[in-house]
Protein backbone atom coordinates (compact mmCIF):
# COMPACT_ATOMS: atom_id res chain seq x y z
CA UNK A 1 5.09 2.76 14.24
CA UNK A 2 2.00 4.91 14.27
CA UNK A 3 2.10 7.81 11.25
CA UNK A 4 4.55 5.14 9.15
CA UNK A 5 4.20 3.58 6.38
CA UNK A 6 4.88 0.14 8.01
CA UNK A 7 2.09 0.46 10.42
CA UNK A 8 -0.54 0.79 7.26
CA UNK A 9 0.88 -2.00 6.18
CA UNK A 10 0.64 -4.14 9.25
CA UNK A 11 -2.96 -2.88 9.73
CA UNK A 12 -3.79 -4.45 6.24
CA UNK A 13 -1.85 -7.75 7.17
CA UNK A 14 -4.13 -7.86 10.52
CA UNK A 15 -7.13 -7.35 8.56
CA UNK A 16 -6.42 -10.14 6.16
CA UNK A 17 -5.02 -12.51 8.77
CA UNK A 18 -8.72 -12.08 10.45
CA UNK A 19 -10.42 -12.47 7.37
CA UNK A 20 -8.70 -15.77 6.61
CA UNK A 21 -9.34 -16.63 9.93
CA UNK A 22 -13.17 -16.41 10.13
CA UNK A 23 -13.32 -17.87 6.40
């Protein structure tokens, strides 16, 4: 949820899920 820890971290999974992704 937003202001957790858990959201951070889902925020970097999205990131690298994109990245792979576009690779």
């Amino acid at each position: 949820g937003p202001g957790s820890l858990g959201e951070q971290t889902e925020r970097a999974r999205s990131m690298v899920a994109i990245s792979e992704t576009e690779t």
